[in-house]
PDB file of N, CA and C in Angstrom:
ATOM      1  N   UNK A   1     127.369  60.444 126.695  1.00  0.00           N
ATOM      2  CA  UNK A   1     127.005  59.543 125.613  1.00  0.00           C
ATOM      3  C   UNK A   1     127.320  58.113 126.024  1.00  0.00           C
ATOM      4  N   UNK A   2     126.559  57.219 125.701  1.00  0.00           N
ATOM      5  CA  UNK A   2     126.431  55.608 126.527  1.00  0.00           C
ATOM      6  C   UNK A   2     127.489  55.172 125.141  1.00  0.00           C
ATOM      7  N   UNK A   3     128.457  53.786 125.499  1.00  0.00           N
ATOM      8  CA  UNK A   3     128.901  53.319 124.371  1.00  0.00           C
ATOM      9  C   UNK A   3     128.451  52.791 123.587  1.00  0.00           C
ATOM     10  N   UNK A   4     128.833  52.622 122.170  1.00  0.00           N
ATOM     11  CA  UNK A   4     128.106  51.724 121.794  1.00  0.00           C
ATOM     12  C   UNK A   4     128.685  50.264 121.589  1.00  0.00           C
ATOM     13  N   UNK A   5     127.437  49.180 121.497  1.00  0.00           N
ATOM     14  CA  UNK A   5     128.251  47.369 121.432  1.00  0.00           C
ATOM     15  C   UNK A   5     128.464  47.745 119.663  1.00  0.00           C
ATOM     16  N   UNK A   6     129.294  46.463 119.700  1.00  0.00           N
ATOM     17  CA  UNK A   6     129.289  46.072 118.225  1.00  0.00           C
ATOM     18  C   UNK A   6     128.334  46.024 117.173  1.00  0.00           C
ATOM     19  N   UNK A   7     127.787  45.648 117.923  1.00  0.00           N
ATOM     20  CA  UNK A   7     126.061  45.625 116.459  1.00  0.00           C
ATOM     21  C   UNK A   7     125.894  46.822 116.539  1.00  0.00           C
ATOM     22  N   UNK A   8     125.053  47.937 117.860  1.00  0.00           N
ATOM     23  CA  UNK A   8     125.241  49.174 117.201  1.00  0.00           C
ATOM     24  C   UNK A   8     126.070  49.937 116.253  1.00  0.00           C
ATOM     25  N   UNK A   9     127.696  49.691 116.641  1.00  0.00           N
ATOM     26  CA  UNK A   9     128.467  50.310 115.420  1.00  0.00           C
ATOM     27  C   UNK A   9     128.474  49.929 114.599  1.00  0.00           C
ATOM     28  N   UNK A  10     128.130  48.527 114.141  1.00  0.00           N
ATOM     29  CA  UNK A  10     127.838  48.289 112.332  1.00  0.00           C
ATOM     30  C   UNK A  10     126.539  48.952 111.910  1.00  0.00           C
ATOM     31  N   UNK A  11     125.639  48.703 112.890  1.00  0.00           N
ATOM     32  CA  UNK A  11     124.358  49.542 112.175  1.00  0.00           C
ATOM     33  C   UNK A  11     124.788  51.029 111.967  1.00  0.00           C
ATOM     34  N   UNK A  12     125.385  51.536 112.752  1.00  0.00           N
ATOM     35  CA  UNK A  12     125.827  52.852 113.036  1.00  0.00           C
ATOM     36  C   UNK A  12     126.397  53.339 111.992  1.00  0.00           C
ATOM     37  N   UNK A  13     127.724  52.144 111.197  1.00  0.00           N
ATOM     38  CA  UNK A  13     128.155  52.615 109.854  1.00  0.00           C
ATOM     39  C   UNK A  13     127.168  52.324 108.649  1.00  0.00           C
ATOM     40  N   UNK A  14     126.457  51.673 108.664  1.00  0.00           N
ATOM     41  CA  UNK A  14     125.550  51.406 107.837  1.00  0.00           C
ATOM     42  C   UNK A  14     124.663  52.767 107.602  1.00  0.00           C
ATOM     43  N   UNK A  15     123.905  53.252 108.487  1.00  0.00           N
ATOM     44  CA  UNK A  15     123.431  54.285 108.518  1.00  0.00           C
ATOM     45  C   UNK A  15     124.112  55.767 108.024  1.00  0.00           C
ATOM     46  N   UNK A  16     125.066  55.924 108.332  1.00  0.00           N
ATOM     47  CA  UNK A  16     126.144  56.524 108.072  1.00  0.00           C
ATOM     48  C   UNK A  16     126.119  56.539 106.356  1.00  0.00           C
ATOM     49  N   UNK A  17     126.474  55.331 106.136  1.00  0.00           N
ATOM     50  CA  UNK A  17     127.117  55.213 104.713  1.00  0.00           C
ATOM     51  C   UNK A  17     125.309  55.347 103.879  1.00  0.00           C
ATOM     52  N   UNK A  18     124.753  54.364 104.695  1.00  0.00           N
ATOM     53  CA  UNK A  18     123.320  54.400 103.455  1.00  0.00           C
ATOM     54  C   UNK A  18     122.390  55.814 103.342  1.00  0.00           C
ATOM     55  N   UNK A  19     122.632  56.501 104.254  1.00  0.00           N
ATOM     56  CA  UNK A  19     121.842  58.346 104.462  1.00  0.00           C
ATOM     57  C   UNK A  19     123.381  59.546 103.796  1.00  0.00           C
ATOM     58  N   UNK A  20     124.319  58.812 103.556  1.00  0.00           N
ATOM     59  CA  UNK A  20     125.571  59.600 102.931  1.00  0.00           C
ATOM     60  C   UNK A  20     125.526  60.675 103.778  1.00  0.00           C
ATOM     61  N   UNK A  21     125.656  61.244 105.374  1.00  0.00           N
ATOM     62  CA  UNK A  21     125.353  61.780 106.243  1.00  0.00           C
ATOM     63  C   UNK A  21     127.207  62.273 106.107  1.00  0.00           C
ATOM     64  N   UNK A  22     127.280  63.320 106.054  1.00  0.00           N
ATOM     65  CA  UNK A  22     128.617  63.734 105.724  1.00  0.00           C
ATOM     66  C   UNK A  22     129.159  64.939 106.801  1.00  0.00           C
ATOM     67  N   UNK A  23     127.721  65.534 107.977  1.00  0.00           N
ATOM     68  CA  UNK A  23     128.793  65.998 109.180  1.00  0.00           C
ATOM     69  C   UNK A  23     128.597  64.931 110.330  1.00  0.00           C
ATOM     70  N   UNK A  24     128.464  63.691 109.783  1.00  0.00           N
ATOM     71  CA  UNK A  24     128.164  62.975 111.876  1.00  0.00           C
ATOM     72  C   UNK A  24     128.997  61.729 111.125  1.00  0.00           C
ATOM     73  N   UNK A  25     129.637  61.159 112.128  1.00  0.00           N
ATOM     74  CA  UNK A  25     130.461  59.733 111.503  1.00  0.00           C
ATOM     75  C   UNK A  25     129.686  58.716 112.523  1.00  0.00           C
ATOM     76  N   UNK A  26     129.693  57.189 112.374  1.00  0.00           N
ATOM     77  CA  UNK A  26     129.168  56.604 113.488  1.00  0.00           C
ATOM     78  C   UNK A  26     129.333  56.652 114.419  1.00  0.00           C
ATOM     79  N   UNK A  27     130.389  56.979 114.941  1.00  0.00           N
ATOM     80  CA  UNK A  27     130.971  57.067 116.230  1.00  0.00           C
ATOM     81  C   UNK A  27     129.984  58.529 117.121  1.00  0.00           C
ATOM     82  N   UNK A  28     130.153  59.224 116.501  1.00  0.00           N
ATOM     83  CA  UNK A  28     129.175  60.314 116.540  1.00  0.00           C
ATOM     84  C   UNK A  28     127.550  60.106 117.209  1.00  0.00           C
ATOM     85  N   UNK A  29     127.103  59.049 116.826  1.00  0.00           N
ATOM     86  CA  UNK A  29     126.014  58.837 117.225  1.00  0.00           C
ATOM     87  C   UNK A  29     125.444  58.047 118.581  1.00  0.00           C
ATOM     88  N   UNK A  30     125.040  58.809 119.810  1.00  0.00           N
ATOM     89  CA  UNK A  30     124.655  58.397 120.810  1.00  0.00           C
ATOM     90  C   UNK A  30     123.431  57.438 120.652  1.00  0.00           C
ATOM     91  N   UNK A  31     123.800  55.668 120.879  1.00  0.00           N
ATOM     92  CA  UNK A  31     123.314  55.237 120.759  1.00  0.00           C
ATOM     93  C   UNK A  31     121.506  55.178 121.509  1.00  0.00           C
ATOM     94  N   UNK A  32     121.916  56.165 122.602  1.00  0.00           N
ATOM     95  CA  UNK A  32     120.285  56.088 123.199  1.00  0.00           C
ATOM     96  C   UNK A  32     119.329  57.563 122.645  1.00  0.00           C
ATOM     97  N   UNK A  33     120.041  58.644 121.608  1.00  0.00           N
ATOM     98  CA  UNK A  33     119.913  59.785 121.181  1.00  0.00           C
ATOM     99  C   UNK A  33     118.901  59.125 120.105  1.00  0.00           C
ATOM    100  N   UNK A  34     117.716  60.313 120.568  1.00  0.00           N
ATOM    101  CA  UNK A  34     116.219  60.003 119.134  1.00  0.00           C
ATOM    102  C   UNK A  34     117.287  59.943 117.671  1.00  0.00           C
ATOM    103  N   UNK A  35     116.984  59.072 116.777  1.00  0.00           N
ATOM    104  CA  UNK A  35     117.546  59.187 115.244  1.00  0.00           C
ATOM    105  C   UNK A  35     116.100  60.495 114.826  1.00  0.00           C
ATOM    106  N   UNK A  36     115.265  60.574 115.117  1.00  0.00           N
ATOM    107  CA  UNK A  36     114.598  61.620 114.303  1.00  0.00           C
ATOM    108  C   UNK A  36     114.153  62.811 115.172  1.00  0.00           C
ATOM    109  N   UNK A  37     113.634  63.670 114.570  1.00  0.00           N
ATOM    110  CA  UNK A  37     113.350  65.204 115.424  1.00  0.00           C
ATOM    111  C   UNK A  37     114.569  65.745 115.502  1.00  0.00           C
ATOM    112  N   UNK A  38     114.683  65.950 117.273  1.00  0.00           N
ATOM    113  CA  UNK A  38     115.687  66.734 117.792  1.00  0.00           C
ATOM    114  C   UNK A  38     116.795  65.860 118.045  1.00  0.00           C
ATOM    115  N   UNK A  39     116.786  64.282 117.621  1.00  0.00           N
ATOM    116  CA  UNK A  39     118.187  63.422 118.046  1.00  0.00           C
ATOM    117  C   UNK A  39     119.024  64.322 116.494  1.00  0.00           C
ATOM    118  N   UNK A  40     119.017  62.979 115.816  1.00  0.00           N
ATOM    119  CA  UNK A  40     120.190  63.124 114.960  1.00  0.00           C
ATOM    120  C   UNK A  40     119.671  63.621 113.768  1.00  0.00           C
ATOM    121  N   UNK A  41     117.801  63.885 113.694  1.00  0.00           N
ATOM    122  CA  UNK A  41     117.503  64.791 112.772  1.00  0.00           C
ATOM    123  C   UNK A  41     117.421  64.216 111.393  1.00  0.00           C
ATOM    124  N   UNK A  42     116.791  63.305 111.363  1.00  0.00           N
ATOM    125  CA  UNK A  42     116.492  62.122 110.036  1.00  0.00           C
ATOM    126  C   UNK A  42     114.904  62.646 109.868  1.00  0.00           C
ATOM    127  N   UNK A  43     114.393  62.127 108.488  1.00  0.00           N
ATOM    128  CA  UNK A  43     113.198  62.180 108.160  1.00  0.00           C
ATOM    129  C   UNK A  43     112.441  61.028 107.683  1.00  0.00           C
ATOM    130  N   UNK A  44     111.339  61.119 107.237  1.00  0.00           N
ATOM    131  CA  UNK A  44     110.717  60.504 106.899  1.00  0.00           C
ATOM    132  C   UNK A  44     111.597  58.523 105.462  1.00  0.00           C
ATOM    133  N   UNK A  45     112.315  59.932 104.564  1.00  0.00           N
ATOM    134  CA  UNK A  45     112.500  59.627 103.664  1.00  0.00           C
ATOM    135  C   UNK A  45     113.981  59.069 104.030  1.00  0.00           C
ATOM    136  N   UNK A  46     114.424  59.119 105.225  1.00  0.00           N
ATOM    137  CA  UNK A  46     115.796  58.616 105.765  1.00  0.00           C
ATOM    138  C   UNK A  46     115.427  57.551 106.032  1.00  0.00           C
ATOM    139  N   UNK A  47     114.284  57.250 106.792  1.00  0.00           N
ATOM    140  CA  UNK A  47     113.841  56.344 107.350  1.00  0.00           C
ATOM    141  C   UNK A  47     113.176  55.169 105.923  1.00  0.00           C
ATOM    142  N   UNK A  48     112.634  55.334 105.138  1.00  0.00           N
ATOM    143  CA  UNK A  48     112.733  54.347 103.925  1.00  0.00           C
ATOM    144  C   UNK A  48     113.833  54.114 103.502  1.00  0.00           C
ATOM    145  N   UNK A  49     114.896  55.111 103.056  1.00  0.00           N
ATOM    146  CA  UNK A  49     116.548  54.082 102.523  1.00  0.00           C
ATOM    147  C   UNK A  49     116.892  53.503 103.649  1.00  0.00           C
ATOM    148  N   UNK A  50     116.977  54.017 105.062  1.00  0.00           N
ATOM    149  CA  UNK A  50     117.397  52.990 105.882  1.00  0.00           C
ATOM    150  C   UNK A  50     116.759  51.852 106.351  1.00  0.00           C
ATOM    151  N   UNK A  51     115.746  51.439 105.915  1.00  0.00           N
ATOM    152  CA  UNK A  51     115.256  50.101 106.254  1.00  0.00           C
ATOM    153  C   UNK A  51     115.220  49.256 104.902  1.00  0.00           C
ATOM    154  N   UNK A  52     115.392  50.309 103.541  1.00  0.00           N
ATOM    155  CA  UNK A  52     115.865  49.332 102.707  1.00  0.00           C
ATOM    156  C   UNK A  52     117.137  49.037 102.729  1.00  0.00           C
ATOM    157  N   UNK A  53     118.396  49.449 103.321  1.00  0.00           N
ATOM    158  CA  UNK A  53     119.258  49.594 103.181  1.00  0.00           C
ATOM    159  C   UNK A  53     119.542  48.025 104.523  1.00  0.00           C
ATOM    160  N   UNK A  54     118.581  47.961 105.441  1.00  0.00           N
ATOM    161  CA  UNK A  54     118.977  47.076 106.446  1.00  0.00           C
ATOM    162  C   UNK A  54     118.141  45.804 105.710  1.00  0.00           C
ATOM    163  N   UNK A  55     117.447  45.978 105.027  1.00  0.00           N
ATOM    164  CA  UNK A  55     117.308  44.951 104.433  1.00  0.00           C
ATOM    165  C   UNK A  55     117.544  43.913 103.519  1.00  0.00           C
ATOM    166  N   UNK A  56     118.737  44.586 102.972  1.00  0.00           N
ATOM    167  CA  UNK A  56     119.411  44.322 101.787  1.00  0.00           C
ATOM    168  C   UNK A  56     120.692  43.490 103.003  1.00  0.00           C
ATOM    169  N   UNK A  57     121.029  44.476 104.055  1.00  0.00           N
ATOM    170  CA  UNK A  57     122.214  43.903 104.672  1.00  0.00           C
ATOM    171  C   UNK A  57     121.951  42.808 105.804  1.00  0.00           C
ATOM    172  N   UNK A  58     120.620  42.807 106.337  1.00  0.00           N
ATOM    173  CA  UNK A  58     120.605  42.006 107.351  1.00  0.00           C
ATOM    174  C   UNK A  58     119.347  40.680 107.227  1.00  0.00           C
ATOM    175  N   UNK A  59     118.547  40.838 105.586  1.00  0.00           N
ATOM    176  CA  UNK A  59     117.740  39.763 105.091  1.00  0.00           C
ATOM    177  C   UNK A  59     116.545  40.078 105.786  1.00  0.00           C
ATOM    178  N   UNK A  60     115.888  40.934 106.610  1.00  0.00           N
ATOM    179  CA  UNK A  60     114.260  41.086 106.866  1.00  0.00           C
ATOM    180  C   UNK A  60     113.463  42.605 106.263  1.00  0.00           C
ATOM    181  N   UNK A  61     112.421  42.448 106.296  1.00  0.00           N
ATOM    182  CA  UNK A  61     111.729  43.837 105.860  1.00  0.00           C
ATOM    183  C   UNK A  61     111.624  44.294 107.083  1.00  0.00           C
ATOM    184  N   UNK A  62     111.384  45.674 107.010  1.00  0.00           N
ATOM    185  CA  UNK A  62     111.053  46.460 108.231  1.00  0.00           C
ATOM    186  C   UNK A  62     109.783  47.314 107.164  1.00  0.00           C
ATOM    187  N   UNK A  63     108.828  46.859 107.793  1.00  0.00           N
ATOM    188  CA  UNK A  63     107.048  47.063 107.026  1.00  0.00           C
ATOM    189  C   UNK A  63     106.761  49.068 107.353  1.00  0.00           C
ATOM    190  N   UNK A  64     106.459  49.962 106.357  1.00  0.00           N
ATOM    191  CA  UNK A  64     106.748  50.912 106.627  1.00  0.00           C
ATOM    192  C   UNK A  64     104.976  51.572 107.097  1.00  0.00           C
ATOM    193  N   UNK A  65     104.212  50.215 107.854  1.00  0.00           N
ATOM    194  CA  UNK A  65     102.872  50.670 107.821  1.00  0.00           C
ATOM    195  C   UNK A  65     102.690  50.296 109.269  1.00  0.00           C
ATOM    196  N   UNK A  66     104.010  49.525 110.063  1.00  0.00           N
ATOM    197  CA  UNK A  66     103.716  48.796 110.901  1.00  0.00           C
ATOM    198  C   UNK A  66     103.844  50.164 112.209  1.00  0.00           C
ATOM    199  N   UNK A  67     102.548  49.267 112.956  1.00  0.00           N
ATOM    200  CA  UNK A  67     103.021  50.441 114.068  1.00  0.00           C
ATOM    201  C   UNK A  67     103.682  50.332 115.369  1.00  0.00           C
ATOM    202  N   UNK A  68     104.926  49.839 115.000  1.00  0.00           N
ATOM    203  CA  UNK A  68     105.796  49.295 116.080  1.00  0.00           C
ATOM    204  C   UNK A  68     107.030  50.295 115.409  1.00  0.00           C
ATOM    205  N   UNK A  69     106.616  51.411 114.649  1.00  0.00           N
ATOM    206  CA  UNK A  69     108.106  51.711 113.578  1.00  0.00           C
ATOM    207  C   UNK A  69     108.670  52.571 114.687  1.00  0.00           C
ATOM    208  N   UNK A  70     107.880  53.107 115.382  1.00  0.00           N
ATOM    209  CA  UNK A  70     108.449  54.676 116.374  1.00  0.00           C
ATOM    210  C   UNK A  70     109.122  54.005 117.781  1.00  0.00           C
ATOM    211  N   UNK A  71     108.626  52.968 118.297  1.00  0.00           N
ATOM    212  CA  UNK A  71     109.493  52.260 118.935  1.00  0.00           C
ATOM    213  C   UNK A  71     110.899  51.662 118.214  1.00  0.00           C
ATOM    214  N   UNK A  72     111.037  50.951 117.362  1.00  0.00           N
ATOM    215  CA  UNK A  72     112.102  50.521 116.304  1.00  0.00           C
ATOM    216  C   UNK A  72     113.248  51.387 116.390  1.00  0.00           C
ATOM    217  N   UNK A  73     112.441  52.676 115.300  1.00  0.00           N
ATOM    218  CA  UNK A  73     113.142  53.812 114.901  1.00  0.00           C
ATOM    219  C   UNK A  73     113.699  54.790 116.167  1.00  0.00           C
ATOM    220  N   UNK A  74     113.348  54.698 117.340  1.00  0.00           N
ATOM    221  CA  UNK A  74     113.342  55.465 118.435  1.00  0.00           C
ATOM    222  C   UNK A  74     114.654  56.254 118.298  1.00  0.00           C
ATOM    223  N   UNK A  75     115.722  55.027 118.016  1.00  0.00           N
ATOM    224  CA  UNK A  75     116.956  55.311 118.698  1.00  0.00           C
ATOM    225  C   UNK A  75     117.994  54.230 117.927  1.00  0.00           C
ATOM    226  N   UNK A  76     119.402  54.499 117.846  1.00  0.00           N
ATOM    227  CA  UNK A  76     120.118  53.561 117.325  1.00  0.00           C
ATOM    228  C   UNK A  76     120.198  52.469 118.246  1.00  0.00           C
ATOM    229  N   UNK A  77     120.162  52.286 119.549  1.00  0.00           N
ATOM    230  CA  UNK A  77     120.190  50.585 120.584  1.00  0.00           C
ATOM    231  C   UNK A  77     118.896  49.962 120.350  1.00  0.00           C
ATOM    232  N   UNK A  78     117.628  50.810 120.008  1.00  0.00           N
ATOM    233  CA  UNK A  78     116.436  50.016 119.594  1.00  0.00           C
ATOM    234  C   UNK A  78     116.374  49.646 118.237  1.00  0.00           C
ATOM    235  N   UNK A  79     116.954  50.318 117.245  1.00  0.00           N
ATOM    236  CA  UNK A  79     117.096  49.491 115.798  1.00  0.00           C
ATOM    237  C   UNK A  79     118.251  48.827 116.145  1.00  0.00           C
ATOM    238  N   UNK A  80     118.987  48.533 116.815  1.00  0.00           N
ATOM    239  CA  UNK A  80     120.032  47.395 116.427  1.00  0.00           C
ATOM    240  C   UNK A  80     119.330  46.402 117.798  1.00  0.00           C
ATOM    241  N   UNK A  81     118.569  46.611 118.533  1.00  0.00           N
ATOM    242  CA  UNK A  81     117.799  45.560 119.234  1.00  0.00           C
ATOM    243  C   UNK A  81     117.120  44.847 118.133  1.00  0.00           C
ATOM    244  N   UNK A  82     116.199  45.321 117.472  1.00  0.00           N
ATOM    245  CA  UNK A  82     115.532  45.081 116.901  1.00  0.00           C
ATOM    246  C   UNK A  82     115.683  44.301 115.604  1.00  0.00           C
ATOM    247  N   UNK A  83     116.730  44.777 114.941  1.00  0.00           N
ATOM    248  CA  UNK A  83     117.779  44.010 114.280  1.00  0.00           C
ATOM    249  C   UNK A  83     118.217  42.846 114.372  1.00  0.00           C
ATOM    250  N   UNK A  84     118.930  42.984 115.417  1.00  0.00           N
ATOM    251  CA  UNK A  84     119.464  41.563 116.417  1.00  0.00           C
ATOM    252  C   UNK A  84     118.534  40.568 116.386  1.00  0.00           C
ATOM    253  N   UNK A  85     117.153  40.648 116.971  1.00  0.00           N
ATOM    254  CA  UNK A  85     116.462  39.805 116.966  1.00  0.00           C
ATOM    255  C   UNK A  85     115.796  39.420 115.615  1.00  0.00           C
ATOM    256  N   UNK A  86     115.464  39.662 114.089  1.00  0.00           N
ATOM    257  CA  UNK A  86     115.186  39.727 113.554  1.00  0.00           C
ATOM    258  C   UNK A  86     116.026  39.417 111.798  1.00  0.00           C
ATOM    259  N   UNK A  87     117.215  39.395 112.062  1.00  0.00           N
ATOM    260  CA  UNK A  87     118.251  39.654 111.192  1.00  0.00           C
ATOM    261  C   UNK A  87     118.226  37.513 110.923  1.00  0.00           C
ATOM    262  N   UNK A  88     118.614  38.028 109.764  1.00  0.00           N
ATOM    263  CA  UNK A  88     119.047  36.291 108.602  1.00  0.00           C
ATOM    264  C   UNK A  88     120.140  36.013 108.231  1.00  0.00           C
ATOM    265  N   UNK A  89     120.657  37.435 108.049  1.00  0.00           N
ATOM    266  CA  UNK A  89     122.214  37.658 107.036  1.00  0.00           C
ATOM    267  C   UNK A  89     123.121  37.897 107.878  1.00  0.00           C
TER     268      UNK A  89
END
């Protein structure tokens, strides 16, 4: 498992806390591991609270039509890339 930087682990608890995910803690989560399918096993509907949930915390929308979402969503180092560059708050 690769470490994770700082921004990953805040997104990491964020995710954590905003999916109320109660067997994986952030630390838990391999930042280069798929968040959906066979990574950490999120859905559709994980994936809407968590981009409202980053939006509330980091001031941008993440557009749920755009088709850049499966790159984004790939992985926790590509949403907190993605983040990073994009974030207000």
């Amino acid at each position: 498992m690769s470490q994770q930087t700082p921004a990953e682990r805040e997104l990491a608890v964020l995710l954590v806390e905003a999916l109320n995910l109660e067997t994986v803690t952030a630390e838990d989560i391999d930042p280069e591991a798929a968040l959906f399918g066979e990574g950490l096993g999120l859905d559709s509907i994980d994936a809407l609270e968590l981009a409202l949930a980053i939006s509330k915390r980091y001031g941008f929308q993440l557009r749920s039509d755009s088709e850049q979402n499966r790159r984004i969503f790939a992985s926790l180092r590509a949403l907190s890339a993605h983040v990073e560059q994009h974030r207000t708050a």
